[in-house]
Protein backbone atom coordinates (compact mmCIF):
# COMPACT_ATOMS: atom_id res chain seq x y z
CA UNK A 1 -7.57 14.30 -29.09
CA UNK A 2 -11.10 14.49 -30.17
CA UNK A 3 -10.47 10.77 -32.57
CA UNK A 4 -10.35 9.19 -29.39
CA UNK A 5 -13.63 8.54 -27.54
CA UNK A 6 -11.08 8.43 -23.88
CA UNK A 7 -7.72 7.86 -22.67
CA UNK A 8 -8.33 4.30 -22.36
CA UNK A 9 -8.63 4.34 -26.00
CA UNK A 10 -5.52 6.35 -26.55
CA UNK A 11 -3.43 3.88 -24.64
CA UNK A 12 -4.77 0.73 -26.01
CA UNK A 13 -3.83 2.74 -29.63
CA UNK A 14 -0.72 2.96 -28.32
CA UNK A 15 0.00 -0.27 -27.46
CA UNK A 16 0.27 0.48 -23.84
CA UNK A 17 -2.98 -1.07 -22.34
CA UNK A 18 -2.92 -3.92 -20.17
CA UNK A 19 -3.43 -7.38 -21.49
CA UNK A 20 -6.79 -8.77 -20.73
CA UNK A 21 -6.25 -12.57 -21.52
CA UNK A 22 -9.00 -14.10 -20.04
CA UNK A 23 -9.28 -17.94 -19.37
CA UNK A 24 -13.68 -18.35 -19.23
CA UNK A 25 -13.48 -19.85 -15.80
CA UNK A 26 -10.46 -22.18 -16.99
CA UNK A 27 -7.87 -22.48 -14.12
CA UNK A 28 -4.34 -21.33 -15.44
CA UNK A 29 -1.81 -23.30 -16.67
CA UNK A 30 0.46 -25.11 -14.17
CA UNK A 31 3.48 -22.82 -13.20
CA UNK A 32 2.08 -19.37 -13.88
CA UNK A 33 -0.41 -16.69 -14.87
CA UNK A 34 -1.99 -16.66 -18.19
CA UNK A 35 -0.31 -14.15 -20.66
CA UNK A 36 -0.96 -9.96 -19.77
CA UNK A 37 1.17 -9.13 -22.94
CA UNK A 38 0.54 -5.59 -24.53
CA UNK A 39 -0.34 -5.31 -27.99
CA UNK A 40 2.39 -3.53 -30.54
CA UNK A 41 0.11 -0.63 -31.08
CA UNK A 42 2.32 2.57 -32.36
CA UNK A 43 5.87 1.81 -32.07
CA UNK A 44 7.23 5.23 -32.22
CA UNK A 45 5.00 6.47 -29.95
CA UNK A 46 5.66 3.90 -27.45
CA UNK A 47 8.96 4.18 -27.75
CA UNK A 48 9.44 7.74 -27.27
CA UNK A 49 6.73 6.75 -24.04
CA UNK A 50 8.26 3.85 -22.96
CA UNK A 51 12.42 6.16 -22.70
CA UNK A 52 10.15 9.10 -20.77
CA UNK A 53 9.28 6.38 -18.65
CA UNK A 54 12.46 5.17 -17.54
CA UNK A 55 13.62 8.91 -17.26
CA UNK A 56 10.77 9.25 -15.01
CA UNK A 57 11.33 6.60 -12.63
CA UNK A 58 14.78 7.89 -11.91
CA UNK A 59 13.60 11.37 -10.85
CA UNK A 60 13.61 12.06 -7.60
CA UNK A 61 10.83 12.84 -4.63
CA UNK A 62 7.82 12.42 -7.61
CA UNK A 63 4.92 10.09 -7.76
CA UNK A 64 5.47 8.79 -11.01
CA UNK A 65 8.68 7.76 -9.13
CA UNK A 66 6.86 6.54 -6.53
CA UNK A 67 4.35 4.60 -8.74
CA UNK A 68 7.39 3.09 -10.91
CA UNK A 69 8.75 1.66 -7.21
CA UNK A 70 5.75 0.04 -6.21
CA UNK A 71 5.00 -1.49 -9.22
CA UNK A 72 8.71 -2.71 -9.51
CA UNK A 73 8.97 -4.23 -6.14
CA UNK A 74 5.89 -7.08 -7.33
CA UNK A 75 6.51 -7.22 -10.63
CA UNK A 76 10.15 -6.05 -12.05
CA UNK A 77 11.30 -3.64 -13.76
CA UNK A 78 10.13 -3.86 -17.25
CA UNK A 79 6.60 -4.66 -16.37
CA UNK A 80 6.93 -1.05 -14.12
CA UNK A 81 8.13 0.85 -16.81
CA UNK A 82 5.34 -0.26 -19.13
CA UNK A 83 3.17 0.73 -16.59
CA UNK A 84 4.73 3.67 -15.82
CA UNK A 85 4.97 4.70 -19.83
CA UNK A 86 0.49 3.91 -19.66
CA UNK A 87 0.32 6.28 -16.71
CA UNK A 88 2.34 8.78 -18.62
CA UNK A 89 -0.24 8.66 -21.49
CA UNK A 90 -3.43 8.89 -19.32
CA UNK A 91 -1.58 11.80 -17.85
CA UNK A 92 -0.62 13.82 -21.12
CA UNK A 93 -4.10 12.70 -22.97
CA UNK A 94 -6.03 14.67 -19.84
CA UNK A 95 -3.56 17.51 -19.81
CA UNK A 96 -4.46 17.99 -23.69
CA UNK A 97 -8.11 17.43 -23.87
CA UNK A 98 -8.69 19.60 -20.72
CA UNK A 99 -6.22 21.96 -21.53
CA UNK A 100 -5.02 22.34 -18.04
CA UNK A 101 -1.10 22.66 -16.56
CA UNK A 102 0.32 18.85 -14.82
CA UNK A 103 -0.36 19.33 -10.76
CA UNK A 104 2.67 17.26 -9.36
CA UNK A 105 1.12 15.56 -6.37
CA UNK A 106 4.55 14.71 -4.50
CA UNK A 107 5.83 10.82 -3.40
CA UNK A 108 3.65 10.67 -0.63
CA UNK A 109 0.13 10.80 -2.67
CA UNK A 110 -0.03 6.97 -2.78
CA UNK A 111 0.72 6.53 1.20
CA UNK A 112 -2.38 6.28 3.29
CA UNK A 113 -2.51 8.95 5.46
CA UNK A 114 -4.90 7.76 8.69
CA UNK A 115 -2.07 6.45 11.06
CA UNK A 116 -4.91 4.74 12.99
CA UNK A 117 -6.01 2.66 10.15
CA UNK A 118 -1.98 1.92 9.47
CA UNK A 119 -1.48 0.97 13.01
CA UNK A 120 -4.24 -1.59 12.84
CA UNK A 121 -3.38 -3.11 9.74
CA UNK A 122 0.19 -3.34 10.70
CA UNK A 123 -1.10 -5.06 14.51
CA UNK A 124 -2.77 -7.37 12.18
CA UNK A 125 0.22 -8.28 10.23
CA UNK A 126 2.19 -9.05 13.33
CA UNK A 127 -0.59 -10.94 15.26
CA UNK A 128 -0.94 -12.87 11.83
CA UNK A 129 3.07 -13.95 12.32
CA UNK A 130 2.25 -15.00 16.06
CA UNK A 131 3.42 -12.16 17.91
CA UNK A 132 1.20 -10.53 20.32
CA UNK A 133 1.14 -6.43 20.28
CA UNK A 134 -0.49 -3.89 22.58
CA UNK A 135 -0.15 -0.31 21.70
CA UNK A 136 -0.02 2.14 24.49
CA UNK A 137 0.03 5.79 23.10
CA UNK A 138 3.46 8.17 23.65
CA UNK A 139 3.86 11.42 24.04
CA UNK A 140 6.24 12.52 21.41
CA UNK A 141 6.35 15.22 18.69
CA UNK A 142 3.53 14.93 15.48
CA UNK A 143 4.78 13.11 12.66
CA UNK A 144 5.29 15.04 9.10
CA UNK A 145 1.33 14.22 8.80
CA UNK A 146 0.05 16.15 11.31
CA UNK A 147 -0.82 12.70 13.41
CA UNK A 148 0.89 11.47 16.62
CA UNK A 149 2.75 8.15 16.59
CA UNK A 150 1.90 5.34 18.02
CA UNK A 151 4.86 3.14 20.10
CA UNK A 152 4.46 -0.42 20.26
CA UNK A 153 5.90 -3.00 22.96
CA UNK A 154 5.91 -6.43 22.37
């Protein structure tokens, strides 16, 4: 692992770094973004990368599952699993070079975990549509977090 200065470098090797098409200031053209296209980099490395990918996003209750969904709901599939296949690089370049065991954080590690600040945002988002909220706090039992929940009446 030591040819490559970091992971970045690893996955750009690979093929699997994002595109960085830049426009200098330029506007985009009409109907679109400006290409994000990876480059070909090693194609039987990202192969093999791009298959543990997809097997990935299938598992169940993991956050590289989690990750694949949330990049797949905004921008598809394939775009996910490309994603998904970078992540997986970062992940086994650092497990190498630091010669430490993979720490499975669970599906929850990318949901915010303050229910305060998600009630706010999500008051927000509703007076934003034209509804009018107030919360008034309930006594009921603590959510898997730890927090109490908040009931709403509009």
């Amino acid at each position: 692992m030591t040819r490559f200065p970091s992971a970045a470098a690893l996955a750009a090797w690979a093929g699997l770094a994002p595109g960085n098409d830049e426009s200098a200031g330029r506007q985009p053209r009409p109907g679109g973004q400006r290409s994000g296209r990876t480059r070909k980099g090693n194609v039987w490395l990202r192969t093999i990368l791009v298959q543990s990918a997809q097997a990935a996003a299938h598992t169940k209750h993991t956050a590289l599952a989690a990750r694949y969904h949330r990049i797949a709901a905004r921008r598809g599939h394939k775009q996910a699993v490309v994603a998904l296949a970078h992540a997986l690089l970062i992940i086994i370049s650092h497990v190498i070079a630091r010669r430490q065991p993979y720490h499975e954080l669970g599906e929850n590690s990318f949901q915010r975990l303050d229910p305060a600040a998600r009630a706010k945002r999500l008051v927000h988002q509703l007076t934003h549509l034209g509804f009018e909220v107030q919360l008034h706090a309930q006594q009921v039992p603590a959510s898997p977090g730890g927090a109490p929940v908040l009931a709403a009446r509009s």
